[in-house]
C-alpha atoms as a PDB file:
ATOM      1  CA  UNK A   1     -94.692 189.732-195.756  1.00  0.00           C
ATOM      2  CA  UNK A   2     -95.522 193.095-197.545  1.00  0.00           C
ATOM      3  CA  UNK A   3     -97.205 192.734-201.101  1.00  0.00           C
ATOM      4  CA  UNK A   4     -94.080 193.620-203.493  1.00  0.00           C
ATOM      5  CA  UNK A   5     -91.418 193.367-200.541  1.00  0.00           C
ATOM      6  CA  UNK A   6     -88.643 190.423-201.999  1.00  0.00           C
ATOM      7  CA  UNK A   7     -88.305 187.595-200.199  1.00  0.00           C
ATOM      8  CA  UNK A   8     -85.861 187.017-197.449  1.00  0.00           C
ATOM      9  CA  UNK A   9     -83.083 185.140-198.352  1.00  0.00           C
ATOM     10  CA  UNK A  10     -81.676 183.241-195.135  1.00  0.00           C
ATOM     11  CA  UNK A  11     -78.159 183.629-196.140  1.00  0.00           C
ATOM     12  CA  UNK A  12     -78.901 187.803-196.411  1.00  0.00           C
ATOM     13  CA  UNK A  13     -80.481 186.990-193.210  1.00  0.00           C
ATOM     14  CA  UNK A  14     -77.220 186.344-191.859  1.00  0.00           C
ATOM     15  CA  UNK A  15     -74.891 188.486-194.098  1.00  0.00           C
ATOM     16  CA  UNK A  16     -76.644 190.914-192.536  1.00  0.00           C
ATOM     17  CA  UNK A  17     -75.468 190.200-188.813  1.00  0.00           C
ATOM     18  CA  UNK A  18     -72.119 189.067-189.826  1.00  0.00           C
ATOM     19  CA  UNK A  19     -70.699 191.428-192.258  1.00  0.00           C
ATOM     20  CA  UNK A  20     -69.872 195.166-191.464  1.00  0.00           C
ATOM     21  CA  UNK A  21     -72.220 198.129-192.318  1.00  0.00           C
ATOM     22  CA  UNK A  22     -74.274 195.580-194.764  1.00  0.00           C
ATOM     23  CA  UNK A  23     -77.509 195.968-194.710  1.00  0.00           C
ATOM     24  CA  UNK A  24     -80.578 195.191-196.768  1.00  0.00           C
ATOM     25  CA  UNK A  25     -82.299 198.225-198.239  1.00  0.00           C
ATOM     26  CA  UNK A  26     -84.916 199.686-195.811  1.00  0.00           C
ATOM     27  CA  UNK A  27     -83.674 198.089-192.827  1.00  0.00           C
ATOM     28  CA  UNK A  28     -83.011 200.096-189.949  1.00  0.00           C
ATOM     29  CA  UNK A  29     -79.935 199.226-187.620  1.00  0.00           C
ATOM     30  CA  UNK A  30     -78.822 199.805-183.886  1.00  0.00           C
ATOM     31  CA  UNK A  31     -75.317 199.969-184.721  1.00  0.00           C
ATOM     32  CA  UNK A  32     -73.201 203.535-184.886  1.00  0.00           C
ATOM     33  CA  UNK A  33     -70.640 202.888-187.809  1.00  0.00           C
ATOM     34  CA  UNK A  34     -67.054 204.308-187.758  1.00  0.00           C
ATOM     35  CA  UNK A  35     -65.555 204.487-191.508  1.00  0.00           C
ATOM     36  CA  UNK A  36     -61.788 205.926-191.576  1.00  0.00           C
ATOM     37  CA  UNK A  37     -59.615 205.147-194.797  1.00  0.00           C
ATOM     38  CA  UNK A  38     -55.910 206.417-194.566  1.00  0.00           C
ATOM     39  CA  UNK A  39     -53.497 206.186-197.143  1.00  0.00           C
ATOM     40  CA  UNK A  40     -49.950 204.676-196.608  1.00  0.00           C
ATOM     41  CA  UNK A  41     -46.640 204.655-198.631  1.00  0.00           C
ATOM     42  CA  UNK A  42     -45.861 201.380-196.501  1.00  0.00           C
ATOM     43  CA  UNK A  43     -45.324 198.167-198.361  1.00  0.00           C
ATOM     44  CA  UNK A  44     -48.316 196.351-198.059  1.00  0.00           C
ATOM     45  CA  UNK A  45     -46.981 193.265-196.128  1.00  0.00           C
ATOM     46  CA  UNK A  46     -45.352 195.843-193.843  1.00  0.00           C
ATOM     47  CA  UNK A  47     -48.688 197.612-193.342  1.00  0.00           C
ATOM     48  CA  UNK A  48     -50.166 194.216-192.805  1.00  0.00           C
ATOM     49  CA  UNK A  49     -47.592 193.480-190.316  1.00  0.00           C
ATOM     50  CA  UNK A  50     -48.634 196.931-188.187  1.00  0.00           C
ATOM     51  CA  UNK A  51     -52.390 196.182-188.950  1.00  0.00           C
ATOM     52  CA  UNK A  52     -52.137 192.833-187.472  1.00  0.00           C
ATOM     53  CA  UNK A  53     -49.685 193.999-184.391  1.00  0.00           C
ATOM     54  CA  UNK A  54     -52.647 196.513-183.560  1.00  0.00           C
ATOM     55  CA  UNK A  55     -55.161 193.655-183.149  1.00  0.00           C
ATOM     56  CA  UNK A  56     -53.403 191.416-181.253  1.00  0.00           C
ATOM     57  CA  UNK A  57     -53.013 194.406-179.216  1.00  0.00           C
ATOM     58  CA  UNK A  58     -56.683 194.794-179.021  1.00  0.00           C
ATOM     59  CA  UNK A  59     -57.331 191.397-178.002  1.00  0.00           C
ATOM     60  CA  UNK A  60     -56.468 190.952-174.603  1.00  0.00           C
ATOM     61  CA  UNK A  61     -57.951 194.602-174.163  1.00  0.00           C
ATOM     62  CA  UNK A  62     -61.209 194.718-175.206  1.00  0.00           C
ATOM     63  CA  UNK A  63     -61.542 190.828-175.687  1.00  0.00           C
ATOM     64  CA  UNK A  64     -61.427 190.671-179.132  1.00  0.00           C
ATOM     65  CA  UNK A  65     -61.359 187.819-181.619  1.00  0.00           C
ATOM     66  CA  UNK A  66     -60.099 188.314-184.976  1.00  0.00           C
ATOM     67  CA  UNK A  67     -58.724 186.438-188.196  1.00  0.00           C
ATOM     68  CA  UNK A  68     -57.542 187.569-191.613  1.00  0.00           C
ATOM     69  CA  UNK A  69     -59.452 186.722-194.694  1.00  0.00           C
ATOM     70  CA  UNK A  70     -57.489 187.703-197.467  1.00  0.00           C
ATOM     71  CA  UNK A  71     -56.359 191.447-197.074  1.00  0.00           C
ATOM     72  CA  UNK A  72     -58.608 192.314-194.502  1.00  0.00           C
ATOM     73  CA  UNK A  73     -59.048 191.517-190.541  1.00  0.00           C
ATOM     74  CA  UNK A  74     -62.458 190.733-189.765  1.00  0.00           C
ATOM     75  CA  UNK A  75     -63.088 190.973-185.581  1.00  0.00           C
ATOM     76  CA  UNK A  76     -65.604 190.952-183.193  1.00  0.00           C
ATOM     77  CA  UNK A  77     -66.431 191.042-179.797  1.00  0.00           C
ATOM     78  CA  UNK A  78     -68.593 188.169-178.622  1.00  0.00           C
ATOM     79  CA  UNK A  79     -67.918 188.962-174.643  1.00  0.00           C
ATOM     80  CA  UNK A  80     -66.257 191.604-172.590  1.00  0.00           C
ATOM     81  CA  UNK A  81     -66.479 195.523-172.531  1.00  0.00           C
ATOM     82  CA  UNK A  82     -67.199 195.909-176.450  1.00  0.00           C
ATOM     83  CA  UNK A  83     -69.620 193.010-176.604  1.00  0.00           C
ATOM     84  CA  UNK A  84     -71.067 193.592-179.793  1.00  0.00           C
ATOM     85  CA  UNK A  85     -68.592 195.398-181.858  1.00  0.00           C
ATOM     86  CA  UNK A  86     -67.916 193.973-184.713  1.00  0.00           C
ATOM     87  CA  UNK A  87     -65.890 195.278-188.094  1.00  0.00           C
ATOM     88  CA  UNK A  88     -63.054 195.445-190.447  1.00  0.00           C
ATOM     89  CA  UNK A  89     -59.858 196.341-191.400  1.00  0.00           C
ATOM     90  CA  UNK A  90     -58.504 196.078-194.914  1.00  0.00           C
ATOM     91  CA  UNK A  91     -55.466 196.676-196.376  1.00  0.00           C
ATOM     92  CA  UNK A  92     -54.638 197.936-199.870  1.00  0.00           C
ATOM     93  CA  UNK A  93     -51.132 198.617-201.418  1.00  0.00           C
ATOM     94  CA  UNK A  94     -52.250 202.359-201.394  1.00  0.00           C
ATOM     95  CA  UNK A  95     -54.320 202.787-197.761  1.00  0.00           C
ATOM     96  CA  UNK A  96     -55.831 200.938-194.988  1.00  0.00           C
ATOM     97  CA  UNK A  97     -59.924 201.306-194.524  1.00  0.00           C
ATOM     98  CA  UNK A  98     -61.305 200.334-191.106  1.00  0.00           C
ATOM     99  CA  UNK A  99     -65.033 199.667-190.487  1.00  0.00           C
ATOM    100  CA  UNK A 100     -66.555 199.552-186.981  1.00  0.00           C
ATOM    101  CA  UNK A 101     -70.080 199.043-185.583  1.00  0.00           C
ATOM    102  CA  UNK A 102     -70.504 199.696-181.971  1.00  0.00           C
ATOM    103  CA  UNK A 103     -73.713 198.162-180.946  1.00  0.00           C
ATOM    104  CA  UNK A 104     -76.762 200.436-179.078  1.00  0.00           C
ATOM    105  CA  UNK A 105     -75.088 200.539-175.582  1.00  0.00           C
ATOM    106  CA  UNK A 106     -71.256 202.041-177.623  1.00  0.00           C
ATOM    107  CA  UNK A 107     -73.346 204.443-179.101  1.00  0.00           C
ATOM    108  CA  UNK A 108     -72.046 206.910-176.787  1.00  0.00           C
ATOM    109  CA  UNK A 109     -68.231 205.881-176.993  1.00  0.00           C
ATOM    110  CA  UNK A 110     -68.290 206.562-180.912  1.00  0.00           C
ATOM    111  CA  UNK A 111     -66.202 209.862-180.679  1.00  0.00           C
ATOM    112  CA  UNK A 112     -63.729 208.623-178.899  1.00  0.00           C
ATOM    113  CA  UNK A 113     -63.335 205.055-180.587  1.00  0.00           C
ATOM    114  CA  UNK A 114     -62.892 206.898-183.707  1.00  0.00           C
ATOM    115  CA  UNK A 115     -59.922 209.541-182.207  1.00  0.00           C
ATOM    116  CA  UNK A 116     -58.341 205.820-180.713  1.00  0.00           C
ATOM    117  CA  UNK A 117     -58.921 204.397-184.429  1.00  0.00           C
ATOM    118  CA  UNK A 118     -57.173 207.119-185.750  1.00  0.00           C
ATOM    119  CA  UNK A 119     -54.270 207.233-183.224  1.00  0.00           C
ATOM    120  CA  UNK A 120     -53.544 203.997-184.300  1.00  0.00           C
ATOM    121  CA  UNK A 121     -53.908 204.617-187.925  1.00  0.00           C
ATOM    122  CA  UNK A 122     -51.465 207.465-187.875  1.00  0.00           C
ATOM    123  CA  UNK A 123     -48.720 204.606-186.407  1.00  0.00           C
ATOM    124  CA  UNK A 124     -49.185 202.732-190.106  1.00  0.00           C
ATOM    125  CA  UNK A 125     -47.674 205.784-192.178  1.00  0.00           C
END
């Protein structure tokens, strides 16, 4: 360890691979984020209900587990073409904010997972 550098905290340790576009101050990472916000006049169940149709969607396609914690959808991709993805999507009463990293080998893809992203987002106004 570096003199003055804090101490690593295990559970930081593994905020850091678990939790989208966290990262601990200094630390360089693989992943190329996506970060869209879109604003909705939708009730928020309603956009919920879209949100949520749009994963299950993406499940069988890209192989992608998700669950809801609270307002948001948290998914990944453990296996399959997007192995490695993981991210985000929450919902507000006021807008929806998504939050995708694409690991190293995605890198390329990022262009055109963000035009997809925002396909779909235009479906929750």
């Amino acid at each position: 360890m570096l003199r003055g550098a804090p101490p690593r905290h295990p559970f930081l340790t593994n905020l850091t691979k678990r939790t989208p576009g966290y990262r601990l101050r200094g630390e360089k990472s693989d992943m190329a984020t996506i970060e869209l916000r879109r604003t909705h006049t939708l009730p928020k169940d309603e956009a919920k209900r879209r949100a949520e149709a749009i994963a299950v969607g993406l499940k069988d396609k890209v192989e992608l587990d998700w669950r809801w914690e609270g307002d948001r959808i948290v998914f990944e991709s453990p296996r399959g073409v997007a192995k490695g993805t993981r991210g985000m999507v929450s919902v507000s009463d006021t807008d929806v904010r998504v939050e995708i990293d694409l690991p190293f080998m995605l890198r390329v893809l990022k262009a055109k997972v963000e035009s997809k992203v925002n396909e779909k987002l235009d479906l929750l106004r």
